[in-house]
N, C-alpha and C. Protein backbone atom coordinates (compact mmCIF):
# COMPACT_ATOMS: atom_id res chain seq x y z
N UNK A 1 -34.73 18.89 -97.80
CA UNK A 1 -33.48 19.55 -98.19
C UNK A 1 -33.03 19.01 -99.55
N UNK A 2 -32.63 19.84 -100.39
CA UNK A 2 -32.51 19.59 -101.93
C UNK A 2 -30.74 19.19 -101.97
N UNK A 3 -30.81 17.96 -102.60
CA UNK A 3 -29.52 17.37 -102.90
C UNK A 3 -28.77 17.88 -103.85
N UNK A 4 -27.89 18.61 -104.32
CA UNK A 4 -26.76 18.72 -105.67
C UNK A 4 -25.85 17.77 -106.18
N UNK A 5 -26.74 17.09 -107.08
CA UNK A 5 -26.10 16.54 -107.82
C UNK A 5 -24.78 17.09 -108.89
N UNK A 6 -23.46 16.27 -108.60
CA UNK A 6 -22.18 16.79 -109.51
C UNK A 6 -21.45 15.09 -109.89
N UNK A 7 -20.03 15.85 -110.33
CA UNK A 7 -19.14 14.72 -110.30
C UNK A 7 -18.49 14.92 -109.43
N UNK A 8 -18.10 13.76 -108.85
CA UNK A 8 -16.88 13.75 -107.77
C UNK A 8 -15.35 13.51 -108.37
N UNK A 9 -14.36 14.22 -107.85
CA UNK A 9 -13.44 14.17 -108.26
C UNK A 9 -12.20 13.18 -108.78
N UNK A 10 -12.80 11.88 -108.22
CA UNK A 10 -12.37 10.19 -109.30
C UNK A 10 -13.05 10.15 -111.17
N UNK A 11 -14.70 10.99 -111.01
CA UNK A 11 -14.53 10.44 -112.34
C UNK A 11 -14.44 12.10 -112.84
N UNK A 12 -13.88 12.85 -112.47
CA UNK A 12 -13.31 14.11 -112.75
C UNK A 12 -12.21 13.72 -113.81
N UNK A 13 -11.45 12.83 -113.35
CA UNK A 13 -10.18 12.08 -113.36
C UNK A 13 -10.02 11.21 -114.39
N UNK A 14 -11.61 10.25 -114.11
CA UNK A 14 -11.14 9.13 -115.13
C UNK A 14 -11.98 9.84 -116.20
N UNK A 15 -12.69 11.13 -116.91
CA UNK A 15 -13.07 11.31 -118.16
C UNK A 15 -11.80 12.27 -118.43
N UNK A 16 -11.16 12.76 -117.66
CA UNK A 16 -9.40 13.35 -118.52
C UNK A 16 -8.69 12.24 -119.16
N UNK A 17 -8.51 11.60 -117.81
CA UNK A 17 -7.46 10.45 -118.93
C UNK A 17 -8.27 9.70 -119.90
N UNK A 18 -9.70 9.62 -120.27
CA UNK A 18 -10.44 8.57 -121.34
C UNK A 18 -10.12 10.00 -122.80
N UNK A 19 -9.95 11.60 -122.14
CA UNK A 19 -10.18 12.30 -123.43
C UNK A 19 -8.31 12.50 -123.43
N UNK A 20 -7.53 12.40 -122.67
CA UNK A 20 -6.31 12.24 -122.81
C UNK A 20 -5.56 10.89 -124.00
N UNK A 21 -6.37 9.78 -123.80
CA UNK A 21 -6.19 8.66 -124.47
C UNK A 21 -6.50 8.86 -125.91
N UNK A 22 -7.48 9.27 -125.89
CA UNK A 22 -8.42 9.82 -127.15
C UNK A 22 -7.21 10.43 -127.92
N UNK A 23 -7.09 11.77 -126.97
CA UNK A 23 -6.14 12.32 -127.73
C UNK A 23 -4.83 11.91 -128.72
N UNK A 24 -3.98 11.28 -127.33
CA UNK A 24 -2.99 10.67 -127.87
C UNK A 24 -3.12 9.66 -129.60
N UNK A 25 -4.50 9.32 -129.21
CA UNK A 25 -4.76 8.20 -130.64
C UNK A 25 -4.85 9.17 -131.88
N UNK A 26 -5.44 9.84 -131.49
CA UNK A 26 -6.35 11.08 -132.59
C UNK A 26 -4.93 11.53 -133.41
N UNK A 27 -4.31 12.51 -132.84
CA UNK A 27 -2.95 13.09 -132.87
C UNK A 27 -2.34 12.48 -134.34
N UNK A 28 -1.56 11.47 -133.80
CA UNK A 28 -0.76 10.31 -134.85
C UNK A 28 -1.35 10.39 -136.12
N UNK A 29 -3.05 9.80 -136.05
CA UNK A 29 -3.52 9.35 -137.06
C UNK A 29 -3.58 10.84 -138.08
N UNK A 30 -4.07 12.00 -137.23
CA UNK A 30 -4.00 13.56 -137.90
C UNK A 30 -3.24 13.46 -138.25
N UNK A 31 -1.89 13.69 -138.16
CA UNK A 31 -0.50 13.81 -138.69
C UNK A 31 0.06 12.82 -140.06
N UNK A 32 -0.16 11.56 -140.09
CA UNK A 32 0.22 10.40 -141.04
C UNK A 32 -1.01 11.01 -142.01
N UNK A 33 -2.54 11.11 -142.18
CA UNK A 33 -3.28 11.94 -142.43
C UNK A 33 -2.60 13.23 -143.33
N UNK A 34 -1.93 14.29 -142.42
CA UNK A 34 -1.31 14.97 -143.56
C UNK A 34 -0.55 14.92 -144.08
N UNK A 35 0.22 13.64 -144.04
CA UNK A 35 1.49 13.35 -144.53
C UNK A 35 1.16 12.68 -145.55
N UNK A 36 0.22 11.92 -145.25
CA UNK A 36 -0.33 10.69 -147.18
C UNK A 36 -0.92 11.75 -147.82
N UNK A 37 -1.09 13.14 -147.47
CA UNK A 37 -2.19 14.47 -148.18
C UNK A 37 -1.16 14.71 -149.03
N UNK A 38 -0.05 15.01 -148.49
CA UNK A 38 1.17 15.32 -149.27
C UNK A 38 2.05 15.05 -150.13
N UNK A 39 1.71 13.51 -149.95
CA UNK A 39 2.77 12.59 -150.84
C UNK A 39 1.67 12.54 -151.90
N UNK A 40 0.43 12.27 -151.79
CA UNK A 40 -0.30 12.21 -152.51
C UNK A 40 -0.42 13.91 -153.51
N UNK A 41 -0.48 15.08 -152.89
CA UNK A 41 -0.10 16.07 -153.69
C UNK A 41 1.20 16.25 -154.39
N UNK A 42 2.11 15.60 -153.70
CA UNK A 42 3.39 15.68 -154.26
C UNK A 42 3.56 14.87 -155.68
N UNK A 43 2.87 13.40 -155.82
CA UNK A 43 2.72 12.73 -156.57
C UNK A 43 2.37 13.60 -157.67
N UNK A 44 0.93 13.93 -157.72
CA UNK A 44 -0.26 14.95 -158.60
C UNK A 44 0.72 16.01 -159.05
N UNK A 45 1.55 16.78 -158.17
CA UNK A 45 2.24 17.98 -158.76
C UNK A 45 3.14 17.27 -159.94
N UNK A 46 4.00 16.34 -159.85
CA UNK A 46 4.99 15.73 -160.33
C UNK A 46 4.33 15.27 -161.98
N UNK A 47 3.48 14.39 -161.14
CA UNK A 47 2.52 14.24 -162.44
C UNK A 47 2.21 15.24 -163.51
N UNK A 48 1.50 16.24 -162.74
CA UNK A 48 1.54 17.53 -164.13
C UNK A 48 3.14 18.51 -164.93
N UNK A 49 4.06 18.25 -164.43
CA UNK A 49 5.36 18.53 -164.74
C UNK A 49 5.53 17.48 -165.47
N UNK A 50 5.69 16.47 -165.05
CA UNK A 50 6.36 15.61 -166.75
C UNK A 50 5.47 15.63 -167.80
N UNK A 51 4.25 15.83 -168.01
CA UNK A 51 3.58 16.07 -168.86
C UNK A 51 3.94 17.74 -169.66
N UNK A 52 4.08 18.27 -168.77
CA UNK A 52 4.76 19.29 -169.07
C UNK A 52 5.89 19.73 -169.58
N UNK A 53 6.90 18.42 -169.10
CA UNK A 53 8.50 18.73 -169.72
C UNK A 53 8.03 17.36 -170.96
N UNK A 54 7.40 16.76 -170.92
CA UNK A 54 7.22 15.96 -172.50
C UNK A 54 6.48 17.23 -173.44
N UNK A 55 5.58 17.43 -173.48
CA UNK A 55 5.15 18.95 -174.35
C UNK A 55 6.71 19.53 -174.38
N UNK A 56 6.98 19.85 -173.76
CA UNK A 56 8.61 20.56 -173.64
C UNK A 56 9.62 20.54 -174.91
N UNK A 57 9.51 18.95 -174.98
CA UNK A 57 10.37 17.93 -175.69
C UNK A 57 9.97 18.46 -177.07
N UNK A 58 8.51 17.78 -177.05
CA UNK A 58 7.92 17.56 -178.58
C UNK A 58 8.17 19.00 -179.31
N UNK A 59 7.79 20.21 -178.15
CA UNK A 59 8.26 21.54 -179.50
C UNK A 59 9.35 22.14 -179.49
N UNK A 60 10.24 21.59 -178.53
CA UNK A 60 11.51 22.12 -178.76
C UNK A 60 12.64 21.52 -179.34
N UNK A 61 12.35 19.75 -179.19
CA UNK A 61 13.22 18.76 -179.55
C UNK A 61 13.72 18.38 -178.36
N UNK A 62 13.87 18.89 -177.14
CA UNK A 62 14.94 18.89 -176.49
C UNK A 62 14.51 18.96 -174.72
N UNK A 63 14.53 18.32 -173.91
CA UNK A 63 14.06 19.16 -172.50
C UNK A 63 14.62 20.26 -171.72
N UNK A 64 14.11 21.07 -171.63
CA UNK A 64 14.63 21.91 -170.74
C UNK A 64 15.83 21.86 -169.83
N UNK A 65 16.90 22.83 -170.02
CA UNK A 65 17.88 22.67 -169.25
C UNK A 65 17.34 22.80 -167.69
N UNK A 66 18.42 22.60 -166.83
CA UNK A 66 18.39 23.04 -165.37
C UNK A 66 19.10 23.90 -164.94
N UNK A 67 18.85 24.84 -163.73
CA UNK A 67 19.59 26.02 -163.30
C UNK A 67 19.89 24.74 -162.01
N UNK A 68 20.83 26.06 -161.08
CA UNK A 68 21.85 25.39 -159.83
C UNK A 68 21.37 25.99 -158.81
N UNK A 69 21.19 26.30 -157.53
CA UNK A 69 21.61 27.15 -156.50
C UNK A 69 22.99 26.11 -155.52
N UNK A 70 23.57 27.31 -155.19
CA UNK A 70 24.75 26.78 -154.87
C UNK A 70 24.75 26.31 -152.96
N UNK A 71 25.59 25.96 -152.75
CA UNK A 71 25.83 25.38 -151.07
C UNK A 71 25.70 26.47 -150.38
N UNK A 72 26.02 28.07 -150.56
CA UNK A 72 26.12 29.33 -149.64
C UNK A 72 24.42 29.74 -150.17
N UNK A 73 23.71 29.12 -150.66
CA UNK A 73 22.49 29.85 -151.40
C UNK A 73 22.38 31.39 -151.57
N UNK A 74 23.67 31.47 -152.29
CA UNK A 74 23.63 32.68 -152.56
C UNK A 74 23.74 32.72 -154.14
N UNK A 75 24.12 31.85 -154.68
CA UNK A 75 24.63 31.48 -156.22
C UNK A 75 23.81 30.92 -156.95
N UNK A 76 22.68 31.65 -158.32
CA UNK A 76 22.09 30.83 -158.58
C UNK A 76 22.70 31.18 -160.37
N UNK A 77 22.71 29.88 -161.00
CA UNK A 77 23.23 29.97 -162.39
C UNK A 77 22.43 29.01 -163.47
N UNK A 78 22.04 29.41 -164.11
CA UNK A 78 21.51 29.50 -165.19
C UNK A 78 21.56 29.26 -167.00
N UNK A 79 21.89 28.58 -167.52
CA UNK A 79 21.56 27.11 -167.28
C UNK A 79 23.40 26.92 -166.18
N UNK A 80 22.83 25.22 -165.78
CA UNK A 80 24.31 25.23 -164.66
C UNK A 80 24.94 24.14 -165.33
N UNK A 81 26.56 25.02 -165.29
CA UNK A 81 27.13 24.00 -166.20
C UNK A 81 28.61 23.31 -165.40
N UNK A 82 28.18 23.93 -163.83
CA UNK A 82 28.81 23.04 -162.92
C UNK A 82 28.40 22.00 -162.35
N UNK A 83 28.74 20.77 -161.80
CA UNK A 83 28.22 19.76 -160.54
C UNK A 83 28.40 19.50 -159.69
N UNK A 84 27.95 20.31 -158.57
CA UNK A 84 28.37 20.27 -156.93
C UNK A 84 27.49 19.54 -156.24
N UNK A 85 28.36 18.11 -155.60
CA UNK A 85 27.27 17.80 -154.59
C UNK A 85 26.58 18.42 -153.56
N UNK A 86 27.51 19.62 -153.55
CA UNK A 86 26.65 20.36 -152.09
C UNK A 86 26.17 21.48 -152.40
N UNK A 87 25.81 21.66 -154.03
CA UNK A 87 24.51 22.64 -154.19
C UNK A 87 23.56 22.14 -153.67
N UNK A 88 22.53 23.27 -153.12
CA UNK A 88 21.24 23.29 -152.17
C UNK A 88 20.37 22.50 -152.79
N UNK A 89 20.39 23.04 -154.16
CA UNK A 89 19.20 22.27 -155.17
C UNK A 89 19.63 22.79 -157.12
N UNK A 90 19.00 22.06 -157.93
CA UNK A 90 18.52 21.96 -158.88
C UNK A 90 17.06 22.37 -159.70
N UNK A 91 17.00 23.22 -160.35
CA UNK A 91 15.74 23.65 -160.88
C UNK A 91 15.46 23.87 -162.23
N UNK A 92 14.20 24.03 -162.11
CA UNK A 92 13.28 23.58 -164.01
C UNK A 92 13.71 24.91 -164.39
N UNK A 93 13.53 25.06 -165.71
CA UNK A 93 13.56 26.32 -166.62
C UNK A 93 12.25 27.13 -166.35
N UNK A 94 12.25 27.92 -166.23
CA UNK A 94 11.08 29.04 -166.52
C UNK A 94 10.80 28.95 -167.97
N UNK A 95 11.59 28.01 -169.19
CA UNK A 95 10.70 27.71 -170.39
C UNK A 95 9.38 27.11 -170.21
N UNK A 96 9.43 26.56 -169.28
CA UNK A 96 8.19 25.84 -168.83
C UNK A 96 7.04 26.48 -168.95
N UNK A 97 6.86 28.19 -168.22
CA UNK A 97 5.85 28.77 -168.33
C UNK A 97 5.79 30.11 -169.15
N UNK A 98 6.97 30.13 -169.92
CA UNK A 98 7.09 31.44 -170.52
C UNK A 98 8.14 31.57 -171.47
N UNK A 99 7.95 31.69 -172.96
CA UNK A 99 6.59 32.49 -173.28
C UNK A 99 5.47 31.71 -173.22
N UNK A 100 5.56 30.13 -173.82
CA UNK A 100 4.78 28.83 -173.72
C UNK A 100 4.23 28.41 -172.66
N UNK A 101 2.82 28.88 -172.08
CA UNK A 101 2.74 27.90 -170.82
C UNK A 101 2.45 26.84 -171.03
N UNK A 102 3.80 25.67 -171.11
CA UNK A 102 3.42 23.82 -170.79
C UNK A 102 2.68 23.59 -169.77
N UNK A 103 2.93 24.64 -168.45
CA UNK A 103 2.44 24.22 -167.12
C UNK A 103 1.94 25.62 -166.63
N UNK A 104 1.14 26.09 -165.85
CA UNK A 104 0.53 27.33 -165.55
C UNK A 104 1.47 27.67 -164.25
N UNK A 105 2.13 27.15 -163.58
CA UNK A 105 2.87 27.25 -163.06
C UNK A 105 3.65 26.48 -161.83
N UNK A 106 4.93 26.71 -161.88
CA UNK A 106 5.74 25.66 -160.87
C UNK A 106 5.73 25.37 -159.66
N UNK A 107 5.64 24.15 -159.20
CA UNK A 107 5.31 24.42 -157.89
C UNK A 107 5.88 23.77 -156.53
N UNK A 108 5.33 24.33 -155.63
CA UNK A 108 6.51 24.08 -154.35
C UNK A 108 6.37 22.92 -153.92
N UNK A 109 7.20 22.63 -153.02
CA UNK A 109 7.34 21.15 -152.21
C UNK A 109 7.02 21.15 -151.29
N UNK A 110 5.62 20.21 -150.98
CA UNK A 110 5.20 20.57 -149.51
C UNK A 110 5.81 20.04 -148.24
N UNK A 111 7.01 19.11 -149.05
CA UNK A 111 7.91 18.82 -147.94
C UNK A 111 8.72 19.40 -147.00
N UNK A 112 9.50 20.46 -148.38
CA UNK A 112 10.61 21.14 -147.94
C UNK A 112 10.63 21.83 -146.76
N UNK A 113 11.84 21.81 -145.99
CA UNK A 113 11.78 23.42 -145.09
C UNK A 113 12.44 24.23 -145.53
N UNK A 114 12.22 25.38 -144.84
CA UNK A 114 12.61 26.83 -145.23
C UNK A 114 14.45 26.82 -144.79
N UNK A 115 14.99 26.96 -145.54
CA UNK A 115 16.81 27.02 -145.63
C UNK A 115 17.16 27.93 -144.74
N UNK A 116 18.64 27.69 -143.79
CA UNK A 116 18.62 28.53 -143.12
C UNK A 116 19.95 29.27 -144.04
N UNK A 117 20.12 30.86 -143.88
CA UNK A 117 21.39 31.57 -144.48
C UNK A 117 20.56 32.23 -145.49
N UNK A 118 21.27 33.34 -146.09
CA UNK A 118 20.77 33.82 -146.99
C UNK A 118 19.94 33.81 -148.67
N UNK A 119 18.58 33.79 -148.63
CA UNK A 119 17.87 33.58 -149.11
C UNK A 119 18.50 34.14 -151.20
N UNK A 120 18.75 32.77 -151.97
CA UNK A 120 19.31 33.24 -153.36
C UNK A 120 17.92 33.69 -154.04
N UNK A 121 16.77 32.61 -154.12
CA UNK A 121 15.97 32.94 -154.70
C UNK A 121 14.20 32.32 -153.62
N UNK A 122 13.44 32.98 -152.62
CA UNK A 122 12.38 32.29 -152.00
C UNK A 122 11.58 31.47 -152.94
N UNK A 123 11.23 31.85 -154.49
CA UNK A 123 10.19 30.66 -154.64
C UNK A 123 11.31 29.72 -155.31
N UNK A 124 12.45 29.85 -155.82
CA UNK A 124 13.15 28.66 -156.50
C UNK A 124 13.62 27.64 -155.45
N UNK A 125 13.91 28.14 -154.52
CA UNK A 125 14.48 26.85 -153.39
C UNK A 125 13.36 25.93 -152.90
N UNK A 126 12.14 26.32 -153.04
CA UNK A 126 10.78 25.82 -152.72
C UNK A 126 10.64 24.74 -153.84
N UNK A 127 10.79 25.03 -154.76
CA UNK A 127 10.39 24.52 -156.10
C UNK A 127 10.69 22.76 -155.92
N UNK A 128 10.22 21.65 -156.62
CA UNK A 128 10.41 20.67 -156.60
C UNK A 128 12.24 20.47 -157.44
N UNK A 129 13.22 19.48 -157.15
CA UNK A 129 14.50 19.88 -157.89
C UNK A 129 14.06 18.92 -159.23
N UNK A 130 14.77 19.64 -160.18
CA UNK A 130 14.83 18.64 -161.34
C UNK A 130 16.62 18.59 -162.07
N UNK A 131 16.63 17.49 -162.62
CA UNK A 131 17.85 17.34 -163.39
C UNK A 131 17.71 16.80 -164.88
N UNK A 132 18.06 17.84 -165.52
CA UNK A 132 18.04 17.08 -167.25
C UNK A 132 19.58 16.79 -166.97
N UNK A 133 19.31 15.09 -166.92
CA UNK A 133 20.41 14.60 -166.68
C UNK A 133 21.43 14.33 -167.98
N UNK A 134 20.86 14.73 -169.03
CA UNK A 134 21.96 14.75 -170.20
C UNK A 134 22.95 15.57 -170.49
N UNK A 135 22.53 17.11 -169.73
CA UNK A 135 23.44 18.18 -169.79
C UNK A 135 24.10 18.08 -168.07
N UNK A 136 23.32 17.23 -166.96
CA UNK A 136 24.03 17.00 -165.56
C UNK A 136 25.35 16.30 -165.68
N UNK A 137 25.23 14.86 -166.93
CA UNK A 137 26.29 13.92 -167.58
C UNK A 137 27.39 15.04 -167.74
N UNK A 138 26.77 15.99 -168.71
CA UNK A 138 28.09 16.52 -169.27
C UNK A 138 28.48 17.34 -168.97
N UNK A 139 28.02 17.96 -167.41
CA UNK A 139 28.77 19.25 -166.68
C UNK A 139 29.74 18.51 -166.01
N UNK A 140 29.97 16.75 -165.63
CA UNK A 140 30.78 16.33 -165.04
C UNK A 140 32.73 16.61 -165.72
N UNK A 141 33.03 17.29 -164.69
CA UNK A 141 34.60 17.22 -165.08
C UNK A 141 35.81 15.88 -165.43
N UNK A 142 36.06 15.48 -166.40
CA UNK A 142 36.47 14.88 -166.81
C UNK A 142 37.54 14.14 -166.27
N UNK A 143 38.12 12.89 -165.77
CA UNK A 143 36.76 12.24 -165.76
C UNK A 143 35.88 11.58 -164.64
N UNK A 144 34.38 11.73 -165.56
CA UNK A 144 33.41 11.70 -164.73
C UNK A 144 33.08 10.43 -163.47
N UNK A 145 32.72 10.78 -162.65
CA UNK A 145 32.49 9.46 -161.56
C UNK A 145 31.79 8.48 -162.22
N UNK A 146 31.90 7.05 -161.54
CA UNK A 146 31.75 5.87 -161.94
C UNK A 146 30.21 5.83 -162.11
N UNK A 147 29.71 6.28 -161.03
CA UNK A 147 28.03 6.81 -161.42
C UNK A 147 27.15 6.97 -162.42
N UNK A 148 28.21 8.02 -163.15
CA UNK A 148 27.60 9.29 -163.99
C UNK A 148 26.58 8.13 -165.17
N UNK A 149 28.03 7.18 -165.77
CA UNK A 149 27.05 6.73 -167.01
C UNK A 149 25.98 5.42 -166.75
N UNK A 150 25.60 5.69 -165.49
CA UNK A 150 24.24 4.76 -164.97
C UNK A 150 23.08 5.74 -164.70
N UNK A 151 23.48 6.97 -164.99
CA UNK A 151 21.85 8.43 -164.68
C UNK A 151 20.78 7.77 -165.77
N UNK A 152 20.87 8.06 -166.96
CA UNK A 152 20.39 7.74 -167.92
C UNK A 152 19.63 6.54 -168.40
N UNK A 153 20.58 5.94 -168.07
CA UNK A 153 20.10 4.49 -168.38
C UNK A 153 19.16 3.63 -167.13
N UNK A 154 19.73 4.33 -166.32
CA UNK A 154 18.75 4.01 -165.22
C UNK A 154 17.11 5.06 -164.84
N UNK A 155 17.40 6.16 -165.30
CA UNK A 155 16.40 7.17 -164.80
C UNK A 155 15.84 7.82 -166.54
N UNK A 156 16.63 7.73 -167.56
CA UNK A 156 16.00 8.82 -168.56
C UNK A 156 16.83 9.77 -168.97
N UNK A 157 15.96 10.95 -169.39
CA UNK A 157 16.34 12.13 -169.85
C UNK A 157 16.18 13.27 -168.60
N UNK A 158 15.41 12.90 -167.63
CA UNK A 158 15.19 14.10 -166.45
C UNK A 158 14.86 12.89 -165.49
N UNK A 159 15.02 13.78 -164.43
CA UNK A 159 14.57 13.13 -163.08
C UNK A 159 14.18 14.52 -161.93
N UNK A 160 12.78 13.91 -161.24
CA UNK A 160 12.62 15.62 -160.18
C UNK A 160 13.04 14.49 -159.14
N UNK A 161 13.02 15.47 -158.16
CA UNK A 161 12.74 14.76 -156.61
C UNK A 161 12.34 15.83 -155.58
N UNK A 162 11.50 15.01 -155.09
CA UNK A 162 11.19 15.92 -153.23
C UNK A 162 11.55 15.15 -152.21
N UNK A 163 10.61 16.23 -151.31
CA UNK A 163 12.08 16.07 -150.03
C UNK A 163 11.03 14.79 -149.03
N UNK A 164 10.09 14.60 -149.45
CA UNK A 164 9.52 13.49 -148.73
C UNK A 164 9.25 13.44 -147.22
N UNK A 165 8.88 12.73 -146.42
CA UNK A 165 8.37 13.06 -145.18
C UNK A 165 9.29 13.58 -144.21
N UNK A 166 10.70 12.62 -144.32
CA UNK A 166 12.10 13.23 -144.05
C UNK A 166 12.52 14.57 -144.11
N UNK A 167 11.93 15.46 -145.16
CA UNK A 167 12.34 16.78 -145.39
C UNK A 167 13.68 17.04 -145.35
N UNK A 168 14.55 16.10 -146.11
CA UNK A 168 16.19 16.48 -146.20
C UNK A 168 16.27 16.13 -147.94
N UNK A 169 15.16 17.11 -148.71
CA UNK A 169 15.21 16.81 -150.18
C UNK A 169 17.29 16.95 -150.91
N UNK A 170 17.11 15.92 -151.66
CA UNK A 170 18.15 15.74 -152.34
C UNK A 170 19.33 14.79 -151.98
N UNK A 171 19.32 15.18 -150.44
CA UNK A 171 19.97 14.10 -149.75
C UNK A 171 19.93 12.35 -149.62
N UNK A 172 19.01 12.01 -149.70
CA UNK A 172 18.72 10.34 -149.81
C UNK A 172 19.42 10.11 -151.49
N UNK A 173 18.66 10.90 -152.10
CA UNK A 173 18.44 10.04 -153.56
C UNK A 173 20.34 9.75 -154.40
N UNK A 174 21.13 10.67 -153.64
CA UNK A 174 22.62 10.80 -153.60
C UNK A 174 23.30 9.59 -153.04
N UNK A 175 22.72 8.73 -152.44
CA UNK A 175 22.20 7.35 -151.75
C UNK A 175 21.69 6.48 -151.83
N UNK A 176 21.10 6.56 -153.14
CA UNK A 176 20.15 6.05 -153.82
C UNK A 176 18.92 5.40 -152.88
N UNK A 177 17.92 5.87 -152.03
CA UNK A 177 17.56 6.31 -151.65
C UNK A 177 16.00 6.63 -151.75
N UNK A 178 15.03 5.64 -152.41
CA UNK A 178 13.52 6.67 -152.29
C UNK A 178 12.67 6.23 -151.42
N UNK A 179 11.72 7.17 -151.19
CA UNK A 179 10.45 6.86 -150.24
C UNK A 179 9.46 5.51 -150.74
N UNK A 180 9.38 5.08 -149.43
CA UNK A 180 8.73 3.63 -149.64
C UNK A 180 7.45 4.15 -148.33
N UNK A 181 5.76 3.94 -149.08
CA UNK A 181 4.92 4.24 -148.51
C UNK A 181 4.86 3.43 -147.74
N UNK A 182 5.18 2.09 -147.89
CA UNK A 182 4.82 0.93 -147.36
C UNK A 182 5.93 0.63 -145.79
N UNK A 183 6.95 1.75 -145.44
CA UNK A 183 7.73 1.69 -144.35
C UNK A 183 6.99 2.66 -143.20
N UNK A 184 5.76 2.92 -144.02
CA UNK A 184 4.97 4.27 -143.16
C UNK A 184 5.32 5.29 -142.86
N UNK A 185 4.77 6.31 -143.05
CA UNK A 185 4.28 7.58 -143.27
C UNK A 185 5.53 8.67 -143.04
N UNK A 186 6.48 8.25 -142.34
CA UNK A 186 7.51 8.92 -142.02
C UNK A 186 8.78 8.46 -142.36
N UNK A 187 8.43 6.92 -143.66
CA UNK A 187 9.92 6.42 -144.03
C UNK A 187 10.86 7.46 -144.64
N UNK A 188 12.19 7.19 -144.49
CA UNK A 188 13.50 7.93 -144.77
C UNK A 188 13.11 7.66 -146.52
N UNK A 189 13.68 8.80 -147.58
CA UNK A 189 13.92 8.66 -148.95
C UNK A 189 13.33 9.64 -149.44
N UNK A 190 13.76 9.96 -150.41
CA UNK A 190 12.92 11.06 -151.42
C UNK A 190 11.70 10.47 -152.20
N UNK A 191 11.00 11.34 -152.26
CA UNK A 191 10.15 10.95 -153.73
C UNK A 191 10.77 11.45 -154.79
N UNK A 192 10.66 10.29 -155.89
CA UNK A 192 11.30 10.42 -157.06
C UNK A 192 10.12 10.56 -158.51
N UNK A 193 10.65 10.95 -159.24
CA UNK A 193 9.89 10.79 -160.58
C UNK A 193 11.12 11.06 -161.93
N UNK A 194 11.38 10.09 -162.88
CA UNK A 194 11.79 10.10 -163.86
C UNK A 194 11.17 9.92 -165.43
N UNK A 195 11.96 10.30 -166.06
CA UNK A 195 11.09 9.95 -167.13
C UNK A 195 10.75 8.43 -168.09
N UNK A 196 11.70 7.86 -167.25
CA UNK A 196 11.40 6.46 -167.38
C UNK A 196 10.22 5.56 -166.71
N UNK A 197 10.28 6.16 -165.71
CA UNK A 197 9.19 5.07 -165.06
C UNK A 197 8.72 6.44 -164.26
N UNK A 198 7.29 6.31 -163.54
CA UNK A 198 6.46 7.38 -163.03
C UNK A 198 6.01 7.12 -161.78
N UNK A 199 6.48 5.68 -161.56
CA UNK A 199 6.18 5.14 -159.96
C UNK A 199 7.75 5.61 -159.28
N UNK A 200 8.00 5.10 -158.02
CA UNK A 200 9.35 5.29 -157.42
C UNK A 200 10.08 3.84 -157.53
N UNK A 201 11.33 4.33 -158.39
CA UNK A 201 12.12 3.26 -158.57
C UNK A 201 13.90 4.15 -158.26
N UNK A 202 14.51 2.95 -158.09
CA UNK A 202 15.76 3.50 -157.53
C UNK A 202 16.74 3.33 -158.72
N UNK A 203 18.08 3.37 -158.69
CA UNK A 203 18.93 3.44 -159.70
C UNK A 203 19.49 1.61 -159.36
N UNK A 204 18.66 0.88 -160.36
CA UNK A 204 18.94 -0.58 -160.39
C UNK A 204 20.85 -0.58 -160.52
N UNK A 205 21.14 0.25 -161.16
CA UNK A 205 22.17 -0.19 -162.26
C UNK A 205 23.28 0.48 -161.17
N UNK A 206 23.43 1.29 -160.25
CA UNK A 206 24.37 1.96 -159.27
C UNK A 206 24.42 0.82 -158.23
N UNK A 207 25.04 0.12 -157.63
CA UNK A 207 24.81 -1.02 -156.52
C UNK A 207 26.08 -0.04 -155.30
């Protein structure tokens, strides 16, 4: 009489939970995985924009102003010569790619999420934020917060930021506030880039 060989239902059991375990490990490491993909693209994008707003400089004299979208994201203005903390975001000039392409084109934040309420502009709210903080100085209403005359001297002539693993772009750096790789993969802060320094540094001079 011919025997059938199978598994019995203990190690039925114990190869779920060995590919259950698996799993659980696998998972994490995927995820932190696309998250250093990102910071690391986010870096690279950033990178080709200031190279881009320096070309900017050299033939215009001057960097590119910034547009606004407003807190109802319904308001977007051009150049913005208001300063609301609770605009959505800040954005580059389209001098950037036109008529001159400095940069072939602008690009999104792979941090960000999608805003909820009515949509002002889909690819500008995507966009990484930037501030030419010389004309940000002087949209301040008079007079300006104690802040204002530490932008500059602490950060430059521009500063971008993304929204970092956190995905609450703009919010930290108001906090002063940046992403630290070294708190792992999901630390709180923006990524920053100024034109002073190209690594992430915070506003020494704001305490």
């Amino acid at each position: 009489m011919m025997r059938h060989k199978g598994f019995t239902l203990i190690e039925l059991l114990i190869v779920i939970a060995i590919i259950a375990i698996l799993a659980l490990i696998a998972i994490p490491n995927f995820l932190e995985a696309q998250t250093r993909a990102k910071v690391s693209r986010t870096i690279a994008d950033m990178r080709s924009l200031a190279t881009a707003l320096e070309a900017y400089q050299v033939d215009q004299n001057a960097y590119p102003p910034y547009g606004r979208i407003d807190a109802t994201n319904t308001i977007v203005q051009f150049p913005a010569t208001v300063n609301a903390m609770t605009d959505k975001m800040c954005f580059v000039s389209r001098a950037l790619t036109t008529p001159v392409a400095f940069v072939t084109r602008l690009f999104e934040d792979p941090f960000f999420l999608t805003v909820q309420g009515p949509p002002s502009d889909p690819q500008l709210i995507h966009e990484y934020e930037y501030l030419n903080l010389r004309q940000h100085v002087g949209n301040f209403v008079p007079p300006p917060p104690p802040f204002a005359v530490t932008l500059i001297p602490a950060w430059g002539e521009w500063r971008m930021v993304a929204a970092g693993p956190d995905q609450d772009r703009g919010m930290d750096i108001k906090s002063n506030k940046t992403y630290d790789p070294t708190n792992g993969t999901i630390s709180d802060g923006d990524i920053v880039r100024c034109q002073l320094y190209a690594d992430q540094r915070l506003n020494t001079i704001m305490k």
